[in-house]
PDB file of N, CA and C in Angstrom:
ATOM      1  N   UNK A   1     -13.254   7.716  -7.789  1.00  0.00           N
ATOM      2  CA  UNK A   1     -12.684   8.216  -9.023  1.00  0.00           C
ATOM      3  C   UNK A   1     -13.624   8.024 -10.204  1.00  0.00           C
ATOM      4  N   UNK A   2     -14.629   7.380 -10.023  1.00  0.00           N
ATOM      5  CA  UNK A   2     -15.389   6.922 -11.178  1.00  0.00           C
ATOM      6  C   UNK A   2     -16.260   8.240 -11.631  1.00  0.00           C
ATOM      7  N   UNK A   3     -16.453   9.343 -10.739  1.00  0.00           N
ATOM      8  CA  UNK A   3     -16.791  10.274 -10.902  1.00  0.00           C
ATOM      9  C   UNK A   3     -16.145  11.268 -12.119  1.00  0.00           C
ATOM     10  N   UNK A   4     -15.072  11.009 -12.126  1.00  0.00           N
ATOM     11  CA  UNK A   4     -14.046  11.660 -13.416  1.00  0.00           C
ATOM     12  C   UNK A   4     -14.762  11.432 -14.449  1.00  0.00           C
ATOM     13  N   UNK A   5     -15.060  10.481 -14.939  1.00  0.00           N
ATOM     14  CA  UNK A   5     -15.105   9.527 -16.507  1.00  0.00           C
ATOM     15  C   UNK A   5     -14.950   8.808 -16.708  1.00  0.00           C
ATOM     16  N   UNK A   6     -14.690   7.699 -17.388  1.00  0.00           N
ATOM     17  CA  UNK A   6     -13.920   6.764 -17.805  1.00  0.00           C
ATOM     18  C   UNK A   6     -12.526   6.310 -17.100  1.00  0.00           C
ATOM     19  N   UNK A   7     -12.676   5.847 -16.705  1.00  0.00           N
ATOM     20  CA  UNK A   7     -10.936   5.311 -15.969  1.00  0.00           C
ATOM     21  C   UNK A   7     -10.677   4.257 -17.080  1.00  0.00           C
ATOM     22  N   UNK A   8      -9.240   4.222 -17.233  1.00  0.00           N
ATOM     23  CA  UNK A   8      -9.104   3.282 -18.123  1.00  0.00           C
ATOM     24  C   UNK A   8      -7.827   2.288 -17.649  1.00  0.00           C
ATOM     25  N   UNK A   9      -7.029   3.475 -16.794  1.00  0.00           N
ATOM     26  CA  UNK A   9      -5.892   3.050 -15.891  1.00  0.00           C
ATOM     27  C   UNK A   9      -5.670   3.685 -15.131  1.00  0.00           C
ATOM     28  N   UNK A  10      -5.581   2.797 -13.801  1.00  0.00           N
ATOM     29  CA  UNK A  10      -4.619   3.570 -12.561  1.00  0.00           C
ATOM     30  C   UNK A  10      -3.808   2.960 -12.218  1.00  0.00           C
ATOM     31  N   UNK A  11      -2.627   4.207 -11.957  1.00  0.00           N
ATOM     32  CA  UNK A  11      -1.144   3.836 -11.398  1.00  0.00           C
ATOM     33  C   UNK A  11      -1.285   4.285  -9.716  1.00  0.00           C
ATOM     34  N   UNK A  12      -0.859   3.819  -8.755  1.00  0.00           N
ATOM     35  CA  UNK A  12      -1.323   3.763  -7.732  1.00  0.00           C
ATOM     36  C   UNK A  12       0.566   3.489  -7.736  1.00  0.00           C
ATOM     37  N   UNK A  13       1.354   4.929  -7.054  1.00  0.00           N
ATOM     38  CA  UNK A  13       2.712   4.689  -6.212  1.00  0.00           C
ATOM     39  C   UNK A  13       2.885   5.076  -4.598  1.00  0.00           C
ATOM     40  N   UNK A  14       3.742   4.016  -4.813  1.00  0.00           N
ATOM     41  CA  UNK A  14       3.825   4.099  -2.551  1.00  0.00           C
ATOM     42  C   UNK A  14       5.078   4.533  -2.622  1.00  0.00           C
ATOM     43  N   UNK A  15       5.583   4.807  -1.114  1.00  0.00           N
ATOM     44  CA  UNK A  15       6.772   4.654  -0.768  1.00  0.00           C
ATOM     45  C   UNK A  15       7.256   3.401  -0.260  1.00  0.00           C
ATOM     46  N   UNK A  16       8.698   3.731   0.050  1.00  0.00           N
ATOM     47  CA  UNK A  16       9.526   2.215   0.263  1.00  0.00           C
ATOM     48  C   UNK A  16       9.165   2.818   2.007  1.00  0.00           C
ATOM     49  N   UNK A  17       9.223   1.430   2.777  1.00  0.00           N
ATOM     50  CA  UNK A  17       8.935   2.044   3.807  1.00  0.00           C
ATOM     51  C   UNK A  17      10.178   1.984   4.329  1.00  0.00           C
ATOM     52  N   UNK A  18      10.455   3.061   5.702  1.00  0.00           N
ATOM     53  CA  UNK A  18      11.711   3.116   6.062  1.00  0.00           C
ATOM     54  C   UNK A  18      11.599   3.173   7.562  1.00  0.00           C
ATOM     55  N   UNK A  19      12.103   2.642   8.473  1.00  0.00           N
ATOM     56  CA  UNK A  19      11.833   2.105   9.880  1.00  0.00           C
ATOM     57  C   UNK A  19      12.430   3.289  10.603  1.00  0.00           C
ATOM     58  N   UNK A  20      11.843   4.047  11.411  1.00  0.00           N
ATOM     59  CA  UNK A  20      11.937   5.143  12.119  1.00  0.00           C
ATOM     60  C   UNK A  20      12.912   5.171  13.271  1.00  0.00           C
ATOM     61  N   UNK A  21      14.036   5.679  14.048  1.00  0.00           N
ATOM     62  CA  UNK A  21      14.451   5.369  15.458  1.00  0.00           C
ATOM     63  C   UNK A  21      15.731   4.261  15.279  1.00  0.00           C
ATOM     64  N   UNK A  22      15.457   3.752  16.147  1.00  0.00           N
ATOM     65  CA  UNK A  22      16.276   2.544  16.370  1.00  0.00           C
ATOM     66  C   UNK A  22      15.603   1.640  16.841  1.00  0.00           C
ATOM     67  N   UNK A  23      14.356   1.202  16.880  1.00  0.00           N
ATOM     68  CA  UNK A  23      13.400   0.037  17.275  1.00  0.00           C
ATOM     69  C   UNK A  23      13.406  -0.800  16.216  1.00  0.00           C
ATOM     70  N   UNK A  24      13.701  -1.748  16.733  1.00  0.00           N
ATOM     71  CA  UNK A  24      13.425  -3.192  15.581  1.00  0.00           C
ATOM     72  C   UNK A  24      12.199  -3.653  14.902  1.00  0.00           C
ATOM     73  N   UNK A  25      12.260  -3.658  13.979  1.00  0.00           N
ATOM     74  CA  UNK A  25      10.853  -3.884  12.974  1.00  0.00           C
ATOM     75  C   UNK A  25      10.758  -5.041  12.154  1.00  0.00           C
ATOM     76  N   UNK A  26      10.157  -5.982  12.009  1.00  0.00           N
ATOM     77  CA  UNK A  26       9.710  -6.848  11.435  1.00  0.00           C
ATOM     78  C   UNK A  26       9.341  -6.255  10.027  1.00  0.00           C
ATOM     79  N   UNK A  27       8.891  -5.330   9.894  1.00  0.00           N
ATOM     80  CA  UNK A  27       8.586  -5.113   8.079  1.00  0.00           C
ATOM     81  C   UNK A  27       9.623  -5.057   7.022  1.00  0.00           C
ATOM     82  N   UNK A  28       9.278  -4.970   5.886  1.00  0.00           N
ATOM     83  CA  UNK A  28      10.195  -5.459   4.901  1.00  0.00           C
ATOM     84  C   UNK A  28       9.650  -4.011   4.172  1.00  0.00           C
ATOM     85  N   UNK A  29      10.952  -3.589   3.059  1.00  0.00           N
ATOM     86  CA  UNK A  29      10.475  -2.593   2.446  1.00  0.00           C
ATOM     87  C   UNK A  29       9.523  -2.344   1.733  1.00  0.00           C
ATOM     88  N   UNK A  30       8.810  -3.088   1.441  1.00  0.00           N
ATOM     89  CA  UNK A  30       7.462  -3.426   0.804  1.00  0.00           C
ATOM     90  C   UNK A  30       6.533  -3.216   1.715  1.00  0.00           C
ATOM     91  N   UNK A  31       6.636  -2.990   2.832  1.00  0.00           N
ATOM     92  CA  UNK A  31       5.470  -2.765   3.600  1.00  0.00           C
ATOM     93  C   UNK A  31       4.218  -2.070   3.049  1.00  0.00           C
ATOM     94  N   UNK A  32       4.214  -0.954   2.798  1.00  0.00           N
ATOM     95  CA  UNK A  32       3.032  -0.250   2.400  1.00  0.00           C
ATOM     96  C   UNK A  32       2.144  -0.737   1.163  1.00  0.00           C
ATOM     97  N   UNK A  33       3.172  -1.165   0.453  1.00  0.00           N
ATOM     98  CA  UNK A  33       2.684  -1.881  -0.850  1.00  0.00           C
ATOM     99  C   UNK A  33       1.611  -3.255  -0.214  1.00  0.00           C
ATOM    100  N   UNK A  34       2.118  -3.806   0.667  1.00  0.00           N
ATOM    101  CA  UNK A  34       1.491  -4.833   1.076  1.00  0.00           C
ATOM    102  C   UNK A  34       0.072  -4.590   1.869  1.00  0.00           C
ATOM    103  N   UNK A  35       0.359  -3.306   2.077  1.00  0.00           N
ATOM    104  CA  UNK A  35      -1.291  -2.646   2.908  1.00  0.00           C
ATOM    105  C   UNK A  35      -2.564  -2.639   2.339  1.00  0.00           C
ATOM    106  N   UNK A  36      -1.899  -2.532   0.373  1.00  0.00           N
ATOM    107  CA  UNK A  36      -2.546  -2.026  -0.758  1.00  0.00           C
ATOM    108  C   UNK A  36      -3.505  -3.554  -0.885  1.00  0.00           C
ATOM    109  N   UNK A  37      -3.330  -4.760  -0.400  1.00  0.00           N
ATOM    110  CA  UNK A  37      -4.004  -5.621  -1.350  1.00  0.00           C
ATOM    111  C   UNK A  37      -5.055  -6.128  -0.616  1.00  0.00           C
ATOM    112  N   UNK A  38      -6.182  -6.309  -0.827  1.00  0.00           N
ATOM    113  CA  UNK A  38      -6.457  -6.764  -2.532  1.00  0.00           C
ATOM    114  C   UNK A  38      -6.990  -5.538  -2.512  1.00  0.00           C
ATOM    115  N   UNK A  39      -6.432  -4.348  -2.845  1.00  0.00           N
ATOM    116  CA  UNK A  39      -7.274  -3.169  -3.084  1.00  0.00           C
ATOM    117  C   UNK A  39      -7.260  -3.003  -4.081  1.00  0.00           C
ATOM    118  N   UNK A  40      -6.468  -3.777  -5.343  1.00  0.00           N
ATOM    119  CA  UNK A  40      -6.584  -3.861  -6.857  1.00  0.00           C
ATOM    120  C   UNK A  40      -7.636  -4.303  -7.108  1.00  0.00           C
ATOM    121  N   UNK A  41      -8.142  -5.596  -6.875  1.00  0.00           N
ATOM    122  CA  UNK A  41      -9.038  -6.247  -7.213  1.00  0.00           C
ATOM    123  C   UNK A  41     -10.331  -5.263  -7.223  1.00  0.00           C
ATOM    124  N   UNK A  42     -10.350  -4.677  -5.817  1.00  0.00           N
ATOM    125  CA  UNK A  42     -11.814  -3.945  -5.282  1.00  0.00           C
ATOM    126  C   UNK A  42     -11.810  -2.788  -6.561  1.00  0.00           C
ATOM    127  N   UNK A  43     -10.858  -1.654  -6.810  1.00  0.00           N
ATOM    128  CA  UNK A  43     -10.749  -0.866  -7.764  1.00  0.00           C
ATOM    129  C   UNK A  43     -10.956  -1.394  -8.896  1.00  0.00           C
ATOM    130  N   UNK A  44     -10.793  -2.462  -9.257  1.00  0.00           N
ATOM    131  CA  UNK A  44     -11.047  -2.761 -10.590  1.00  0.00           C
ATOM    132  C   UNK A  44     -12.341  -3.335 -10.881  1.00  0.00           C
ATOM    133  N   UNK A  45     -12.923  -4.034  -9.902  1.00  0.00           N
ATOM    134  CA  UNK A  45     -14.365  -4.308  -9.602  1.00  0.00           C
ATOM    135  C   UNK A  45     -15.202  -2.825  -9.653  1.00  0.00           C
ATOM    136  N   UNK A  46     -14.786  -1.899  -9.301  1.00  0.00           N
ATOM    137  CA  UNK A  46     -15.515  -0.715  -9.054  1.00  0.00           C
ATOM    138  C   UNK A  46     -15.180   0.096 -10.031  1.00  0.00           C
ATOM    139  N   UNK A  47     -14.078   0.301 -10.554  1.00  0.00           N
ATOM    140  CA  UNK A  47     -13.890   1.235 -11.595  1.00  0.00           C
ATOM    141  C   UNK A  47     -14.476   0.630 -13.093  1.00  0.00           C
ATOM    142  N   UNK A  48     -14.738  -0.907 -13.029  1.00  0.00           N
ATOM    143  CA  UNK A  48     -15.097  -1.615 -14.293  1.00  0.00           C
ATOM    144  C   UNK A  48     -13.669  -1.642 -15.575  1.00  0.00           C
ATOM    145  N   UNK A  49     -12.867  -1.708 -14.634  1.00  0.00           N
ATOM    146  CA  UNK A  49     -11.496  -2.061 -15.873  1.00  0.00           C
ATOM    147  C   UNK A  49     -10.767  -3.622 -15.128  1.00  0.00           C
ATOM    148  N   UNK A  50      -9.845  -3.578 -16.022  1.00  0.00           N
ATOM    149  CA  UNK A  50      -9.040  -5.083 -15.908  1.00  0.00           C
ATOM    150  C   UNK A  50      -8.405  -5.010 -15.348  1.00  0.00           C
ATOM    151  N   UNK A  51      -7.853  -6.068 -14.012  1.00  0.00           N
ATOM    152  CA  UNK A  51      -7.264  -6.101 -12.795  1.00  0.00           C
ATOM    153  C   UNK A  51      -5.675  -6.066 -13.695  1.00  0.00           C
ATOM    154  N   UNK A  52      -5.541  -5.997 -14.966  1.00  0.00           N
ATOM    155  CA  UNK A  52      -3.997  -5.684 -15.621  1.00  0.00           C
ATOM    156  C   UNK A  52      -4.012  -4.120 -15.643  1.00  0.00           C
ATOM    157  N   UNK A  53      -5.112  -3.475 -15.681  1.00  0.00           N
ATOM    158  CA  UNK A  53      -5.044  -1.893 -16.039  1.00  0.00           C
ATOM    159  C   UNK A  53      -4.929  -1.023 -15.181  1.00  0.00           C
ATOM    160  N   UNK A  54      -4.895  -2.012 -13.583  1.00  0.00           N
ATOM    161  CA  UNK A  54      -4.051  -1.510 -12.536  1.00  0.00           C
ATOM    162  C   UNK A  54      -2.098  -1.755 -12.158  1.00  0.00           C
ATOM    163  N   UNK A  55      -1.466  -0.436 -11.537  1.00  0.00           N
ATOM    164  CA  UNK A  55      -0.377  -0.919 -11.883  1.00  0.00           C
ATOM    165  C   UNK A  55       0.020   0.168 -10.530  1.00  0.00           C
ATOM    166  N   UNK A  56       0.966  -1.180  -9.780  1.00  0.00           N
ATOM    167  CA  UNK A  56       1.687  -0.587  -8.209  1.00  0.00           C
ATOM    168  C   UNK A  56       3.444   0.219  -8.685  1.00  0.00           C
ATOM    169  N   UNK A  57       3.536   0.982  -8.482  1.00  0.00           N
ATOM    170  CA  UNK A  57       5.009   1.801  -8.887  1.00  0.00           C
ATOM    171  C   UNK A  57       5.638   2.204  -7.161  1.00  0.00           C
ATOM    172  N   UNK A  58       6.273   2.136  -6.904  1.00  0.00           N
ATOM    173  CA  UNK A  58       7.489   2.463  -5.973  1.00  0.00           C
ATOM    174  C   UNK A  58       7.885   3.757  -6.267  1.00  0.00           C
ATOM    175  N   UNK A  59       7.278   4.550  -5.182  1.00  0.00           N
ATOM    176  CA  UNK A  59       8.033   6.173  -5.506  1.00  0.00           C
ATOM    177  C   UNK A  59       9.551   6.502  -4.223  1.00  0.00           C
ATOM    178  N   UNK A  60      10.278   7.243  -5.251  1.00  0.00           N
ATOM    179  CA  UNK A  60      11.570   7.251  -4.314  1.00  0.00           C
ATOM    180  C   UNK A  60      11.485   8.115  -3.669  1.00  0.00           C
ATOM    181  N   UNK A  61      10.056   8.917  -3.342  1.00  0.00           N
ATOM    182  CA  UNK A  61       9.852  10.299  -2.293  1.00  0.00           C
ATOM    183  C   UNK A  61       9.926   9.333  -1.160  1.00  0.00           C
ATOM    184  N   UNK A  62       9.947  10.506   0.241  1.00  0.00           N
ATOM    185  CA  UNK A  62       9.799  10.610   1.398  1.00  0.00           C
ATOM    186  C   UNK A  62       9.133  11.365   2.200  1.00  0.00           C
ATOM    187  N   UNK A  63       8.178  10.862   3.202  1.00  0.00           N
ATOM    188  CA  UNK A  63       7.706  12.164   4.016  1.00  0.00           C
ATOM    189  C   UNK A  63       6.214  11.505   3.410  1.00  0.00           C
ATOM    190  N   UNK A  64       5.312  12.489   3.688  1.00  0.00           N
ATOM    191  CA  UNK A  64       3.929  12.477   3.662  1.00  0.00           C
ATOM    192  C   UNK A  64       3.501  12.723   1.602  1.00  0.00           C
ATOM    193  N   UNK A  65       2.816  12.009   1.544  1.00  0.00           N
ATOM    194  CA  UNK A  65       1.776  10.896   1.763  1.00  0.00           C
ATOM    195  C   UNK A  65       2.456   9.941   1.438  1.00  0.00           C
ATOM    196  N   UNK A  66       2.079   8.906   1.858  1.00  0.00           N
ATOM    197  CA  UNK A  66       2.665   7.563   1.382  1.00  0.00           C
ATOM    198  C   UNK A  66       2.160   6.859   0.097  1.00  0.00           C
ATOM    199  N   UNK A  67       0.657   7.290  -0.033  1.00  0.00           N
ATOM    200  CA  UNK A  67       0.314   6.885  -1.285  1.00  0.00           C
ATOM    201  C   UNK A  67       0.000   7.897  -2.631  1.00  0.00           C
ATOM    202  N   UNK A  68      -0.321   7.635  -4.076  1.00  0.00           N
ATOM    203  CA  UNK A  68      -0.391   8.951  -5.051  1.00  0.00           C
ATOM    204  C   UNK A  68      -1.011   7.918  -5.589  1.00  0.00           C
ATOM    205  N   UNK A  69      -2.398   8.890  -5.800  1.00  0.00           N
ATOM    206  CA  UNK A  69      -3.136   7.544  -6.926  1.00  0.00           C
ATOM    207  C   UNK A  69      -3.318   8.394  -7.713  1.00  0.00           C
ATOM    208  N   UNK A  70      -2.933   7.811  -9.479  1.00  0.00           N
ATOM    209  CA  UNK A  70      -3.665   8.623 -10.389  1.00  0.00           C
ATOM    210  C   UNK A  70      -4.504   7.822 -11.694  1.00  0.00           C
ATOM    211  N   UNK A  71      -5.273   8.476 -12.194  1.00  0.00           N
ATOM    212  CA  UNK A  71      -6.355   7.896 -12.973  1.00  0.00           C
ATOM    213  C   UNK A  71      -5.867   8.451 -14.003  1.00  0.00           C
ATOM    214  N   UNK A  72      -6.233   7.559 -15.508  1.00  0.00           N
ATOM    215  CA  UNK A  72      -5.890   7.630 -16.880  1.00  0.00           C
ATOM    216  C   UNK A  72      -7.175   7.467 -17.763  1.00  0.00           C
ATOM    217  N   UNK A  73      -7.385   7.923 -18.657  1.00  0.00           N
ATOM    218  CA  UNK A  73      -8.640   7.853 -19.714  1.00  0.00           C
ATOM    219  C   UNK A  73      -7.889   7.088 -20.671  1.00  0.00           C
ATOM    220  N   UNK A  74      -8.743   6.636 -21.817  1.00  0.00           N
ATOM    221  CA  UNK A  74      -8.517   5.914 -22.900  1.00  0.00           C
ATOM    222  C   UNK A  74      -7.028   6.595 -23.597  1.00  0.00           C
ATOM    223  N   UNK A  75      -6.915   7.908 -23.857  1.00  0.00           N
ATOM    224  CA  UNK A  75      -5.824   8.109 -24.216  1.00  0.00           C
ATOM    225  C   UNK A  75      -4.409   8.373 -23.398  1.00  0.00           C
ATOM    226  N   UNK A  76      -4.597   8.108 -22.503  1.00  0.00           N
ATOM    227  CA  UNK A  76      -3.999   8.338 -21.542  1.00  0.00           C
ATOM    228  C   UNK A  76      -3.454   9.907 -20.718  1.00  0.00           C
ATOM    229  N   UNK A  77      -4.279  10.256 -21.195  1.00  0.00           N
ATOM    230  CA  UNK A  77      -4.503  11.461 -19.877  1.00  0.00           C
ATOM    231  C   UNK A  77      -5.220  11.420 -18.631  1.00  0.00           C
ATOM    232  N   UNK A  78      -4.033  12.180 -17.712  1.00  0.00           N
ATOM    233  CA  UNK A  78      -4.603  12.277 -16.466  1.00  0.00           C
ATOM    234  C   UNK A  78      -5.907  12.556 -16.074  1.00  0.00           C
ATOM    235  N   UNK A  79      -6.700  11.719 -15.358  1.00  0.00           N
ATOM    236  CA  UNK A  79      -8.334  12.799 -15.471  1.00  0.00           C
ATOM    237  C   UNK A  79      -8.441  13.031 -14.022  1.00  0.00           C
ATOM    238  N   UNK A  80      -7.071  12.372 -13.009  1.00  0.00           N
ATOM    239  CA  UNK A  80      -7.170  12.832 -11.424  1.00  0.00           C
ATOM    240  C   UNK A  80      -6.379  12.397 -11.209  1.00  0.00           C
ATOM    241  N   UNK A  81      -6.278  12.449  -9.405  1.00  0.00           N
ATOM    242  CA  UNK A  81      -5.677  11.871  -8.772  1.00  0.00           C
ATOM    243  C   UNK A  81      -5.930  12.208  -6.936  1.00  0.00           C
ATOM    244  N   UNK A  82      -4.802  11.691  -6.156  1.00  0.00           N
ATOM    245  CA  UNK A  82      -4.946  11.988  -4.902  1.00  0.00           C
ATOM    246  C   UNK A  82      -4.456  11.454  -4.010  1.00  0.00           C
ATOM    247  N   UNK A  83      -4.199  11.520  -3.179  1.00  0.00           N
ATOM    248  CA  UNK A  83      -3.181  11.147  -1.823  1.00  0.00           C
ATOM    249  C   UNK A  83      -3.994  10.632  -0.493  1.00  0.00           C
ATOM    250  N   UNK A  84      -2.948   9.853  -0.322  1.00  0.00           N
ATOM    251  CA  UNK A  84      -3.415   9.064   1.061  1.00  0.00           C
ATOM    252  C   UNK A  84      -2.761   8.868   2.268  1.00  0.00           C
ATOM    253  N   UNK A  85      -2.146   8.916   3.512  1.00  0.00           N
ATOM    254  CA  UNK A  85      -1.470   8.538   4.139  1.00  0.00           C
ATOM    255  C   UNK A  85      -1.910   7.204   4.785  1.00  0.00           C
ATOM    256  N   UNK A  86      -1.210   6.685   6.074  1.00  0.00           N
ATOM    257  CA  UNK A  86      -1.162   5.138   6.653  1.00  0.00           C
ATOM    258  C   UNK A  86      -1.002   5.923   8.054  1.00  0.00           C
ATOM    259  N   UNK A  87      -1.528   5.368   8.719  1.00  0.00           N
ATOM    260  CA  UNK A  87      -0.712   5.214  10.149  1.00  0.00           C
ATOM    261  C   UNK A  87      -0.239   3.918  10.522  1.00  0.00           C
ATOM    262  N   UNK A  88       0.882   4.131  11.399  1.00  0.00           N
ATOM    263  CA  UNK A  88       1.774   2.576  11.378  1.00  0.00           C
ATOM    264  C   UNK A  88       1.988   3.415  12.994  1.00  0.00           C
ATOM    265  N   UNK A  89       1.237   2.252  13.967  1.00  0.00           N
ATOM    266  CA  UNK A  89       1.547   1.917  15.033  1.00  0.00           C
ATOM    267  C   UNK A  89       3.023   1.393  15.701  1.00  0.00           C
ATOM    268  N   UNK A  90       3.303   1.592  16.585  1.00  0.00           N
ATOM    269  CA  UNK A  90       5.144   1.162  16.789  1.00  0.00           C
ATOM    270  C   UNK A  90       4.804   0.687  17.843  1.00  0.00           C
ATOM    271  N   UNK A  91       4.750  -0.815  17.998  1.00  0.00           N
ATOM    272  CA  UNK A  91       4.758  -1.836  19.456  1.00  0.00           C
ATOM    273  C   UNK A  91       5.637  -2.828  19.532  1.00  0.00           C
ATOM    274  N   UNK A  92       5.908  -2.553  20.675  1.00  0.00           N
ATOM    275  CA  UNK A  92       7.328  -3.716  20.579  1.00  0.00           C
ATOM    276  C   UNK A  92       6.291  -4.800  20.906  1.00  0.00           C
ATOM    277  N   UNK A  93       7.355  -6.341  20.105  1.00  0.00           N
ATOM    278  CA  UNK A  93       6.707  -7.434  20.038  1.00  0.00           C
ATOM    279  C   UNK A  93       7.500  -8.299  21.074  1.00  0.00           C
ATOM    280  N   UNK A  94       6.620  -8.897  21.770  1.00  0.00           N
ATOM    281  CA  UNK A  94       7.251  -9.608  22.584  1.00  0.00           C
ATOM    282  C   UNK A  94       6.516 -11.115  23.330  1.00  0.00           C
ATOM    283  N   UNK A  95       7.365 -11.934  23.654  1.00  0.00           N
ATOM    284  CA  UNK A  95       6.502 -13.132  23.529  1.00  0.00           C
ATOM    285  C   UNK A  95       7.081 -13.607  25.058  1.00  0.00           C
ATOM    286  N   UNK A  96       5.659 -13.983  25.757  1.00  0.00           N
ATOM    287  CA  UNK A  96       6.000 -14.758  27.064  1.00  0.00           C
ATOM    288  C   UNK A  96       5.411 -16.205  27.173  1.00  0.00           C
ATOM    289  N   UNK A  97       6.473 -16.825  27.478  1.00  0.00           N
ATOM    290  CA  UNK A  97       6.011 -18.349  28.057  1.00  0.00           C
ATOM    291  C   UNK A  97       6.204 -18.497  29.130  1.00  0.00           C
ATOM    292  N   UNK A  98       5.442 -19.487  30.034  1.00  0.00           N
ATOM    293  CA  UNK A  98       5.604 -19.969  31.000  1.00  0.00           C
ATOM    294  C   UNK A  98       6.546 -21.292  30.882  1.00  0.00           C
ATOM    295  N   UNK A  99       7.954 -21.052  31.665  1.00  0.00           N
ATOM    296  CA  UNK A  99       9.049 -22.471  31.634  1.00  0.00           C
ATOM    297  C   UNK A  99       8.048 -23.851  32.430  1.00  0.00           C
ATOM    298  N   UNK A 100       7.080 -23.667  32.645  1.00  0.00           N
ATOM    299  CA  UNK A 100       6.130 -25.293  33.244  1.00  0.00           C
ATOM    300  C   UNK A 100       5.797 -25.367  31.842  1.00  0.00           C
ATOM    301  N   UNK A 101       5.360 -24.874  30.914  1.00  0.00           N
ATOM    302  CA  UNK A 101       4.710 -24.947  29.792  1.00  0.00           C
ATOM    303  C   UNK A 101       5.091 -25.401  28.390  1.00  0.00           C
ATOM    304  N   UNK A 102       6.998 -25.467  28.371  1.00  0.00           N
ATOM    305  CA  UNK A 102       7.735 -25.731  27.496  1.00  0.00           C
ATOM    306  C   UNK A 102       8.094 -27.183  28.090  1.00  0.00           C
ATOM    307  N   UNK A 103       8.001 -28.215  27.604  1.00  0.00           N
ATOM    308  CA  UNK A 103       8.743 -29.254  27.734  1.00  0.00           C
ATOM    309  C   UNK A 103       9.442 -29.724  26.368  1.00  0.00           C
ATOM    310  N   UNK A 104      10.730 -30.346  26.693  1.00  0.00           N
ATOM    311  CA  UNK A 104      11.822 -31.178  25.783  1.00  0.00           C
ATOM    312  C   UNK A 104      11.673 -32.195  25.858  1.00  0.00           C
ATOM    313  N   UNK A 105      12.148 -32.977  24.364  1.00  0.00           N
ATOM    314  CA  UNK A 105      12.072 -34.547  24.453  1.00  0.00           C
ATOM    315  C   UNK A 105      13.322 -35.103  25.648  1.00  0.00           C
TER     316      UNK A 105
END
């Protein structure tokens, strides 16, 4: 994005994530948001603005893309933006022990 101009702020919104089927999922609705980090830090290292002049928003869309990044100039006009999707793998989790291997007091 540095190609635009000046960045002065980016708003960077995800979706809430929403668990597909009927398979049990360990993620929390925050998932995607949580994919994002430290990708503030890196953007703000690279764009040369203040890790405050980045800002995560929650979009109430659905469907493709999961992410919308957009860039702001000093006055706050748009000077871009752009989309991203995720792929999210679906594996069931499952844990084996061996009963020789568990002992009780």
């Amino acid at each position: 994005m540095k190609e635009l101009g000046p960045v002065e702020r980016l708003e960077v919104r995800y979706q809430c994530f929403e668990a597909s089927g009927t398979a049990r999922h360990l993620d929390l609705s925050i998932r995607w948001l949580q994919e994002l980090f430290p990708g503030d830090e890196i953007a703000a290292q690279r764009l040369g603005i203040p890790l405050d002049a980045i800002s995560f928003v929650e979009d109430g869309s659905t469907g493709s893309p999961i992410y919308r990044a957009h860039a702001f100039d000093a006055n706050g006009d748009e000077i871009g933006s752009g989309n991203a999707i995720s792929v999210l793998l679906d594996a069931a989790f499952t844990c084996r022990t061996s009963r020789a291997a568990i002992t009780w007091p």
